[in-house]
C-alpha atoms as a PDB file:
ATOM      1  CA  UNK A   1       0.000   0.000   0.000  1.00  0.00           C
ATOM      2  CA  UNK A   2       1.485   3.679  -0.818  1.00  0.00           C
ATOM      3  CA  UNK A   3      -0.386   6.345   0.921  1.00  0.00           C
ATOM      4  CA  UNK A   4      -0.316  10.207   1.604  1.00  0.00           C
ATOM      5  CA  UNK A   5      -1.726  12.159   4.348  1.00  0.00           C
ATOM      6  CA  UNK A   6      -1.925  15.683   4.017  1.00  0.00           C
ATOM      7  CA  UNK A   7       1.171  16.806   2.627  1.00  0.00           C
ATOM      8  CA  UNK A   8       2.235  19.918   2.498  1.00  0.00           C
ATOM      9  CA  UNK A   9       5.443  21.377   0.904  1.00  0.00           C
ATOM     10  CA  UNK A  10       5.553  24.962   0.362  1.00  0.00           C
ATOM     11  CA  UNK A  11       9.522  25.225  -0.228  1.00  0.00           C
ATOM     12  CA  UNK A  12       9.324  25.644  -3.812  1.00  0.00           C
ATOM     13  CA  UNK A  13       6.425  27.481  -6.033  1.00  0.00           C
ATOM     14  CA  UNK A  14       4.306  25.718  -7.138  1.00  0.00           C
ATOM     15  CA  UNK A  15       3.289  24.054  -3.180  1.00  0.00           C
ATOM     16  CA  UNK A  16       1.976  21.431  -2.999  1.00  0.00           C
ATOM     17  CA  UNK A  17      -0.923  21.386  -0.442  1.00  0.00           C
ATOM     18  CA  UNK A  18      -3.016  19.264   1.843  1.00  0.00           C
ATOM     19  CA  UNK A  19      -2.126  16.375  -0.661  1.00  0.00           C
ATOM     20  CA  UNK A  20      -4.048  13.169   0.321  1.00  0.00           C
ATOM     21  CA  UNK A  21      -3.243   9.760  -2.110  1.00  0.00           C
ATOM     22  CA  UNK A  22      -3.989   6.055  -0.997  1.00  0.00           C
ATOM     23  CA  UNK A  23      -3.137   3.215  -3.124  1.00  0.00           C
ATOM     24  CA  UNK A  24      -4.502  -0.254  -1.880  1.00  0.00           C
ATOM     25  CA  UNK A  25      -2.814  -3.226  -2.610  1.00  0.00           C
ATOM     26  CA  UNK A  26      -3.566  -4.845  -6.169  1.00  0.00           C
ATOM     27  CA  UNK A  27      -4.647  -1.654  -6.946  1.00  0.00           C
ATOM     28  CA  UNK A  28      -2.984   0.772 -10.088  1.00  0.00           C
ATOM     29  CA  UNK A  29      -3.253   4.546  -9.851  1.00  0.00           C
ATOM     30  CA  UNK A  30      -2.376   7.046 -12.645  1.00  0.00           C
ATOM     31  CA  UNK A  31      -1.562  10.513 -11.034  1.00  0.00           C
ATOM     32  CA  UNK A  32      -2.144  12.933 -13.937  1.00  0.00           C
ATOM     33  CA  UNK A  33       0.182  16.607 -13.987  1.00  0.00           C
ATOM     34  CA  UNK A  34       1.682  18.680 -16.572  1.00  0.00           C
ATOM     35  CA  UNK A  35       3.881  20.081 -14.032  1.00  0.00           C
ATOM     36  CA  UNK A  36       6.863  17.799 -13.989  1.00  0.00           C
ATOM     37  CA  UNK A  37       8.421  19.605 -10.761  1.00  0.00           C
ATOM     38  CA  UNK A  38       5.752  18.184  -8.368  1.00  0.00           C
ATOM     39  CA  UNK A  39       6.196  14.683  -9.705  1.00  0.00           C
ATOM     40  CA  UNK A  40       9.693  15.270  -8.624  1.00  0.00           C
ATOM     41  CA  UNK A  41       9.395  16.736  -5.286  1.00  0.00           C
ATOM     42  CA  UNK A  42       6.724  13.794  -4.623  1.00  0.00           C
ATOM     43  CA  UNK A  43       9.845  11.341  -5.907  1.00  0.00           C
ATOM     44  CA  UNK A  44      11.972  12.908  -3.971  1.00  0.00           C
ATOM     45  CA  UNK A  45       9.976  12.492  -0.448  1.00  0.00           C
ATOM     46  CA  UNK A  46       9.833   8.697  -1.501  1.00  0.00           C
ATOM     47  CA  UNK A  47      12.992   9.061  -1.812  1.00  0.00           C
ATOM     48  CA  UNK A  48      13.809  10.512   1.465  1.00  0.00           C
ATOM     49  CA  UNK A  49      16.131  13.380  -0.038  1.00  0.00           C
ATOM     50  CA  UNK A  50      13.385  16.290   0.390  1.00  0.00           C
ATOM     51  CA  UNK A  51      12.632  16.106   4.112  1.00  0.00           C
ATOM     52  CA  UNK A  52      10.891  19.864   4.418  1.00  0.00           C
ATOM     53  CA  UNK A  53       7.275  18.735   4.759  1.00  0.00           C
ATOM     54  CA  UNK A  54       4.454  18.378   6.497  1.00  0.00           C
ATOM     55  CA  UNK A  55       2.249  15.475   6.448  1.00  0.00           C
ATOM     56  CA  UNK A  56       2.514  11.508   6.568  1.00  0.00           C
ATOM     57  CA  UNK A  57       4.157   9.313   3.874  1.00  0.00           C
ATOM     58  CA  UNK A  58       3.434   5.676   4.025  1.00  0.00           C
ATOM     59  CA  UNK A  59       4.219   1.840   2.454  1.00  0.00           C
ATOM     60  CA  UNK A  60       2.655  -1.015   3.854  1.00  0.00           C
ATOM     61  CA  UNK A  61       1.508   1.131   6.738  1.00  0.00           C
ATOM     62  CA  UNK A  62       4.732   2.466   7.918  1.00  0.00           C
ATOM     63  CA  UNK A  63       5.760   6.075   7.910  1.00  0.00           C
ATOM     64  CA  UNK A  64       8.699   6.205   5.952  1.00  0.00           C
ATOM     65  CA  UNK A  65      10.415   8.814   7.249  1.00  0.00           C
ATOM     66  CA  UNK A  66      10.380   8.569  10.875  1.00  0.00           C
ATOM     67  CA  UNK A  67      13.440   8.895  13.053  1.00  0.00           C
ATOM     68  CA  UNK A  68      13.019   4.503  13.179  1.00  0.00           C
ATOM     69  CA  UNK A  69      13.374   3.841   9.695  1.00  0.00           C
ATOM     70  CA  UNK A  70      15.781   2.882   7.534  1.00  0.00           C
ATOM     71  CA  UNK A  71      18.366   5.034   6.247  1.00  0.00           C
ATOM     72  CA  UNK A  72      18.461   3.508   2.554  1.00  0.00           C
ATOM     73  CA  UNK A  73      17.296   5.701  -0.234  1.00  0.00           C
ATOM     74  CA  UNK A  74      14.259   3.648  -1.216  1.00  0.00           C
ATOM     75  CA  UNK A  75      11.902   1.797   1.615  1.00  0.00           C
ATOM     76  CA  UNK A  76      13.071  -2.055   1.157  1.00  0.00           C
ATOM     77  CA  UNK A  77       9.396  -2.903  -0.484  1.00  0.00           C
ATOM     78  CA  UNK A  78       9.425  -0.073  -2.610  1.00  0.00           C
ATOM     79  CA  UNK A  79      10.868   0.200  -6.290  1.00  0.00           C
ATOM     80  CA  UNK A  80      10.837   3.321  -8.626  1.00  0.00           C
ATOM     81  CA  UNK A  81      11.268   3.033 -12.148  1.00  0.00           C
ATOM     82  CA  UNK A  82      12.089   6.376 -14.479  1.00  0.00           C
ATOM     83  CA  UNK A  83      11.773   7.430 -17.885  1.00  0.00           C
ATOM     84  CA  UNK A  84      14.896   9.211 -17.274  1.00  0.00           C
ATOM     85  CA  UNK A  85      18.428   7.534 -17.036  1.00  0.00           C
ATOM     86  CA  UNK A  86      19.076   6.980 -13.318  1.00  0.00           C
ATOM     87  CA  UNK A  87      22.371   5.033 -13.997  1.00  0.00           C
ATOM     88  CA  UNK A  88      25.985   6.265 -15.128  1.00  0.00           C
ATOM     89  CA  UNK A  89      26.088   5.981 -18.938  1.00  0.00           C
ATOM     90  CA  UNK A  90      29.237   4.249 -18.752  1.00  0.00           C
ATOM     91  CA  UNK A  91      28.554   1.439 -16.269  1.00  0.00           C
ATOM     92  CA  UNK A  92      28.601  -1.771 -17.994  1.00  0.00           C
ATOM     93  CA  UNK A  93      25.478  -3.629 -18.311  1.00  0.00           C
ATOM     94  CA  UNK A  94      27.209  -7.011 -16.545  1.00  0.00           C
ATOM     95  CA  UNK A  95      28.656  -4.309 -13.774  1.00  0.00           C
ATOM     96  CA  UNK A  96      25.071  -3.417 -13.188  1.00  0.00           C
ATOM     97  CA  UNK A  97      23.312  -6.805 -13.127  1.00  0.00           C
ATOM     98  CA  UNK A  98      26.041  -8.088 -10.560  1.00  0.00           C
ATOM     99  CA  UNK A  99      25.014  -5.541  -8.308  1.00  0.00           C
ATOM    100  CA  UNK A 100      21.456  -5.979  -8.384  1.00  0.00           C
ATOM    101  CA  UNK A 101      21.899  -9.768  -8.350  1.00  0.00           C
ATOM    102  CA  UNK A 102      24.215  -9.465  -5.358  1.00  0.00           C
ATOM    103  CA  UNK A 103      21.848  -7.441  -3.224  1.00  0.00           C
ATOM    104  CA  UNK A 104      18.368  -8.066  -4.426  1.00  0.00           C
ATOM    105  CA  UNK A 105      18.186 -11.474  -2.780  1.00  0.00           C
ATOM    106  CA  UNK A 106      16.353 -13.419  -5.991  1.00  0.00           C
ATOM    107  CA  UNK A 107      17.432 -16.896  -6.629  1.00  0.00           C
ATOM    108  CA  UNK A 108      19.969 -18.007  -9.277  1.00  0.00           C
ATOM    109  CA  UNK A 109      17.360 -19.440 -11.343  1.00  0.00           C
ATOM    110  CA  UNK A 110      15.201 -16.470 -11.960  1.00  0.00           C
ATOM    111  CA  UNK A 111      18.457 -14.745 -12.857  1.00  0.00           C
ATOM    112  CA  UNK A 112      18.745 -17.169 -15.616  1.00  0.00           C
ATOM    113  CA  UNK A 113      15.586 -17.415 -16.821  1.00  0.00           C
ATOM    114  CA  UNK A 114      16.097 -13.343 -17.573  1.00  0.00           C
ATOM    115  CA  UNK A 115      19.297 -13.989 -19.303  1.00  0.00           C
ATOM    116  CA  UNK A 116      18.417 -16.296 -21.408  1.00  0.00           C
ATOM    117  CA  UNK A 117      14.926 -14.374 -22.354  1.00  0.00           C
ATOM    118  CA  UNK A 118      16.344 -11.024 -22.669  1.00  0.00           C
ATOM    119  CA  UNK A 119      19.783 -12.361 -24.201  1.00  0.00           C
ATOM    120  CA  UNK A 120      21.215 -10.403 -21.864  1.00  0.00           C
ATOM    121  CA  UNK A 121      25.135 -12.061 -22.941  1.00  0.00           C
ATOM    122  CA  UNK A 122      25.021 -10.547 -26.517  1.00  0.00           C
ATOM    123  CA  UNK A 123      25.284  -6.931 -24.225  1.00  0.00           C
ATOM    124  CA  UNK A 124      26.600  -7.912 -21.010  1.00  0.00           C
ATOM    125  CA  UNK A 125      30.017  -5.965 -21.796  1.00  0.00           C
ATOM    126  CA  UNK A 126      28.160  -3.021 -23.718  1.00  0.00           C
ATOM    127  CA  UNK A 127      28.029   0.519 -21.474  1.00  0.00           C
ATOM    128  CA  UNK A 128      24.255   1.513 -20.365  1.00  0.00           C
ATOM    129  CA  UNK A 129      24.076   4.560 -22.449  1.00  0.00           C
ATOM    130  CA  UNK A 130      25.005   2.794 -25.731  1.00  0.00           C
ATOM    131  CA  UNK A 131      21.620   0.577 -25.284  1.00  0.00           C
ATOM    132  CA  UNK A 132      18.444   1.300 -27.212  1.00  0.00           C
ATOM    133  CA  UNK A 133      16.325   2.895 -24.181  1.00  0.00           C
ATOM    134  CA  UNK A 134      13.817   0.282 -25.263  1.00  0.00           C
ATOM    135  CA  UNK A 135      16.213  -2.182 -24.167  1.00  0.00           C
ATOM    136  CA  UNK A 136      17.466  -0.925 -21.022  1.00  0.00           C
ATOM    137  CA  UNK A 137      14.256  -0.281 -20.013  1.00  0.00           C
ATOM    138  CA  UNK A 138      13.566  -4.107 -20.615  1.00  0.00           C
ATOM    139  CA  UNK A 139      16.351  -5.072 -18.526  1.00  0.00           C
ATOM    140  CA  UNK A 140      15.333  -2.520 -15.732  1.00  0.00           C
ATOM    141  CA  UNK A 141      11.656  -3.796 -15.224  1.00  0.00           C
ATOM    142  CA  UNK A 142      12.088  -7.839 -15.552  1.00  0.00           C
ATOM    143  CA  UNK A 143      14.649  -7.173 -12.980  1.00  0.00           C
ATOM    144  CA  UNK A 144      12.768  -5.393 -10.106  1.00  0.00           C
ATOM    145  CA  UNK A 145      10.373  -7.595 -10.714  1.00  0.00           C
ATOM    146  CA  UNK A 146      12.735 -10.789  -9.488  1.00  0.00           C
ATOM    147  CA  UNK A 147      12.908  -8.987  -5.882  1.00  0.00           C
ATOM    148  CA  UNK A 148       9.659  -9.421  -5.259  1.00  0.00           C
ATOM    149  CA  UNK A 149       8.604  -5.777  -4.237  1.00  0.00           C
ATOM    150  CA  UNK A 150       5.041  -5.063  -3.352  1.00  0.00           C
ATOM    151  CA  UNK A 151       4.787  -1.377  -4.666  1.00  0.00           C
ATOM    152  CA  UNK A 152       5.998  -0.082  -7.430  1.00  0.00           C
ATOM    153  CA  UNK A 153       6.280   3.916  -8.658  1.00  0.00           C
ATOM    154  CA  UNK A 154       6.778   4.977 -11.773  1.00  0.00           C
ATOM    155  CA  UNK A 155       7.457   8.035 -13.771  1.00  0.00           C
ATOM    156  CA  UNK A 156       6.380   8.179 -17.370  1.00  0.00           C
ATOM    157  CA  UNK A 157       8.160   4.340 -17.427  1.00  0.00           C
ATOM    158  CA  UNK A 158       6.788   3.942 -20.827  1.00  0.00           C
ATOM    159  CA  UNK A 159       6.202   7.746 -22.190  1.00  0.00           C
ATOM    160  CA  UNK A 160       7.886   7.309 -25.859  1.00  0.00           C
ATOM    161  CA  UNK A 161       7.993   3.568 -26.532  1.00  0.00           C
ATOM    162  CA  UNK A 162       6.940   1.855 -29.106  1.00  0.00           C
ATOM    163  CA  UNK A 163       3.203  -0.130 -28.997  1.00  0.00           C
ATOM    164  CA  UNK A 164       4.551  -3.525 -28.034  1.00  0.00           C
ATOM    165  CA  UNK A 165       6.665  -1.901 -25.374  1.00  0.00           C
ATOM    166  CA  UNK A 166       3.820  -0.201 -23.909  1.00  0.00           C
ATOM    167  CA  UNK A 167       1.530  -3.408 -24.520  1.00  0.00           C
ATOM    168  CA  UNK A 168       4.009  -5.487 -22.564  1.00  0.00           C
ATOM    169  CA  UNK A 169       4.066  -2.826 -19.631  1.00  0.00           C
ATOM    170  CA  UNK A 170       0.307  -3.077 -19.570  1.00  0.00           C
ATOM    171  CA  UNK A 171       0.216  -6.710 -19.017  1.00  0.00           C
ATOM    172  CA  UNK A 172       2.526  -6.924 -16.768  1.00  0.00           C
ATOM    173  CA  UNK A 173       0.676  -3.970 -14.593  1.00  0.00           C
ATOM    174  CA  UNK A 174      -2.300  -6.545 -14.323  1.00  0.00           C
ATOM    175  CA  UNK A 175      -0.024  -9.216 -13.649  1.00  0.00           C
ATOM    176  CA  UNK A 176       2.042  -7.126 -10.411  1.00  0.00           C
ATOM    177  CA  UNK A 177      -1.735  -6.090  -9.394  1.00  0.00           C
ATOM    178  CA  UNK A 178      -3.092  -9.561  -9.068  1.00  0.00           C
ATOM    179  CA  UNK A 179       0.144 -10.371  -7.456  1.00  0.00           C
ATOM    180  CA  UNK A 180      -1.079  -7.786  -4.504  1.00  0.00           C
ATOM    181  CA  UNK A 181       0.955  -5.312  -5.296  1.00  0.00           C
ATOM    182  CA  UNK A 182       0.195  -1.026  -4.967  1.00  0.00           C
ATOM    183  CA  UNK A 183       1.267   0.725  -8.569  1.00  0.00           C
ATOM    184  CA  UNK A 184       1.000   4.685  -8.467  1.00  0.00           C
ATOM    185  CA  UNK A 185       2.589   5.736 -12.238  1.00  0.00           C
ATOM    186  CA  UNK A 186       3.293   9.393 -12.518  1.00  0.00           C
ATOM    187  CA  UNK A 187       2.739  10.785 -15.783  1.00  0.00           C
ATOM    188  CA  UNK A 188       0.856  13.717 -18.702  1.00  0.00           C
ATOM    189  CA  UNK A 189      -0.393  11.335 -20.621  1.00  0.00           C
ATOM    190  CA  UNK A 190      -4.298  11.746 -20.647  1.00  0.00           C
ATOM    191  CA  UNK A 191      -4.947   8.764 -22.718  1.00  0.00           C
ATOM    192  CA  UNK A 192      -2.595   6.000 -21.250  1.00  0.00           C
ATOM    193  CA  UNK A 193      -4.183   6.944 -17.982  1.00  0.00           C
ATOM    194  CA  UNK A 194      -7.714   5.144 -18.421  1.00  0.00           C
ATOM    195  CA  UNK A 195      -5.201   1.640 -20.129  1.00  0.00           C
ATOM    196  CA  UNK A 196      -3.264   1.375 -16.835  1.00  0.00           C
ATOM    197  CA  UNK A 197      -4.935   2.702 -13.650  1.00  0.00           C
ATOM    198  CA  UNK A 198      -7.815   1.635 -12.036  1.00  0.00           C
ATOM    199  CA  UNK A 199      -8.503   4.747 -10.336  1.00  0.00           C
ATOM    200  CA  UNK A 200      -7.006   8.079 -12.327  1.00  0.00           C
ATOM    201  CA  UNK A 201      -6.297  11.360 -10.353  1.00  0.00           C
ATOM    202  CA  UNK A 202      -5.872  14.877 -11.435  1.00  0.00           C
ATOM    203  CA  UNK A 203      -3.179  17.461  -9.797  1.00  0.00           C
ATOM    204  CA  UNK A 204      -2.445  21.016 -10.841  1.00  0.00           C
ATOM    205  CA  UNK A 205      -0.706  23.449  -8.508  1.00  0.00           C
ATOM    206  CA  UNK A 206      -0.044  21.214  -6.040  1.00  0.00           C
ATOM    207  CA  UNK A 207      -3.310  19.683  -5.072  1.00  0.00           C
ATOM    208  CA  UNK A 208      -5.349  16.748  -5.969  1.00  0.00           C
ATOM    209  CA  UNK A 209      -8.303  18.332  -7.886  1.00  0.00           C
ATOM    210  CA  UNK A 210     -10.750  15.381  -9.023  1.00  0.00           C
ATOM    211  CA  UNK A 211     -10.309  11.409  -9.254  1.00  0.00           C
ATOM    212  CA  UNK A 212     -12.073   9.466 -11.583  1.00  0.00           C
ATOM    213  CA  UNK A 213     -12.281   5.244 -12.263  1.00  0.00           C
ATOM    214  CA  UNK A 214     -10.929   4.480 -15.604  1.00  0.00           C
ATOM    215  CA  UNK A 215     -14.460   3.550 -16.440  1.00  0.00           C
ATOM    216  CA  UNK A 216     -15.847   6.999 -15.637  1.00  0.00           C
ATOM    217  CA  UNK A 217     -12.629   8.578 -17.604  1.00  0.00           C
ATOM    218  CA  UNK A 218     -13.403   6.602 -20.839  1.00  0.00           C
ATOM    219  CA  UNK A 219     -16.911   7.997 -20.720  1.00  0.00           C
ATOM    220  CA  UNK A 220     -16.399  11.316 -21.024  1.00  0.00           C
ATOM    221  CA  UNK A 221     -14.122  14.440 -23.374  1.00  0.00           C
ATOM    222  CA  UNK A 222     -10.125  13.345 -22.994  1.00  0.00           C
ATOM    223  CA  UNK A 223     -10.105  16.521 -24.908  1.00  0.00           C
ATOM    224  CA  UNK A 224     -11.810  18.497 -22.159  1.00  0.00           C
ATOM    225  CA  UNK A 225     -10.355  16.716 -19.345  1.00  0.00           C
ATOM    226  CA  UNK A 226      -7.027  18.049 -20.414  1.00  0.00           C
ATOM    227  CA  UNK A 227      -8.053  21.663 -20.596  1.00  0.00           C
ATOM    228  CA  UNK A 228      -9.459  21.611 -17.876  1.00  0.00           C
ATOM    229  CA  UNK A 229      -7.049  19.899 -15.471  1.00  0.00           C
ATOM    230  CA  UNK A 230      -3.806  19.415 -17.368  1.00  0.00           C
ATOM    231  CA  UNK A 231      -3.525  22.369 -19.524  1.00  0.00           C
ATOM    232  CA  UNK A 232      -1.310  25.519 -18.508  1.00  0.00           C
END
């Protein structure tokens, strides 16, 4: 479960005010913006660098950020996936994978079922900026998935794919949600909303204006929707 209790953060304009959010567990929420600032002052609370706010920020019931937690950057059942590059561009694929494989806990065998699907040893030696992004991002999401996490966030994970990409990414949504897991994806895009979430939400300025299900959302204008909540 990933839940928010009235945050407030009014360090940097735009604020963002008395923000409530609760994701329940096989449950996927699209959180709708054109302001690409509050998704990453929201990111960065998950993250535990931005620590000047008010309010309550929770997974699987615990408040992340009190003085008991953990000091890592991300909560240990917590996983956030970016359409940006996160990683050094010159970090070799294998150099990465070793890492994740030596922490992350999953068995050898899931390891090698990824290898062998992704063909991971035909770029095991190549650096992470000369993949395709379609191809990193590949790697980066059958991976997370071996840990086992129960929430996921993501940030506009597949914003500029191609169809099969984002077709996979749907699929495997349903599959992480009947798994029991919470999905909250961050993101502009009006009309993937309604494909992926289950509920859809609409911020501007720093507050949580209207939800909607994605059965309401397919019902009505996208064209006014975005005007009306998305638009500058």
């Amino acid at each position: 479960m990933i839940k928010i209790e009235k945050l407030f953060l009014k360090k940097r304009i735009p604020e963002i005010s008395e923000f409530d959010l609760c994701v329940a567990n096989g449950e996927s929420y699209v959180l709708l913006s054109s302001d690409d600032n509050a998704f990453n002052h929201l990111i960065n609370i998950f993250s535990r660098i931005e620590k000047n706010f008010k309010g309550r920020v929770e997974i699987d019931s615990e408040n992340i950020l009190e003085p008991h937690s953990k000091g890592e950057i991300n909560p240990d059942n917590l996983v956030f996936l970016s359409n940006g590059n996160q990683w050094p561009p010159d970090l070799k694929v294998k150099d990465w994978i070793d890492f994740f494989k030596k922490y992350s806990g999953a068995a050898e065998e899931e390891f090698e079922e990824i290898y062998i699907k992704l063909n991971i040893d035909r770029i095991s030696s190549c650096k992470i900026g000369e993949l395709p992004e379609i191809e990193w991002r590949r790697i980066l999401f059958s991976l997370v998935q071996l840990n086992g996490f129960g929430n996921y966030i993501f940030k506009d994970f597949a914003k500029g794919m191609p169809f099969d990409f984002n077709l996979e990414f749907k699929k495997t949504i349903q599959r992480l949600k009947k798994n029991g897991c919470a999905v909250l994806y961050f993101s502009n895009d009006v009309f993937l909303a309604p494909e992926i979430g289950d509920r859809v939400g609409f911020m501007k300025k720093g507050k949580l204006l209207l939800e909607l299900t994605s059965t309401a959302m397919k019902k009505i204008s996208i064209k006014e929707i975005y005007f009306q909540f998305l638009a500058e």
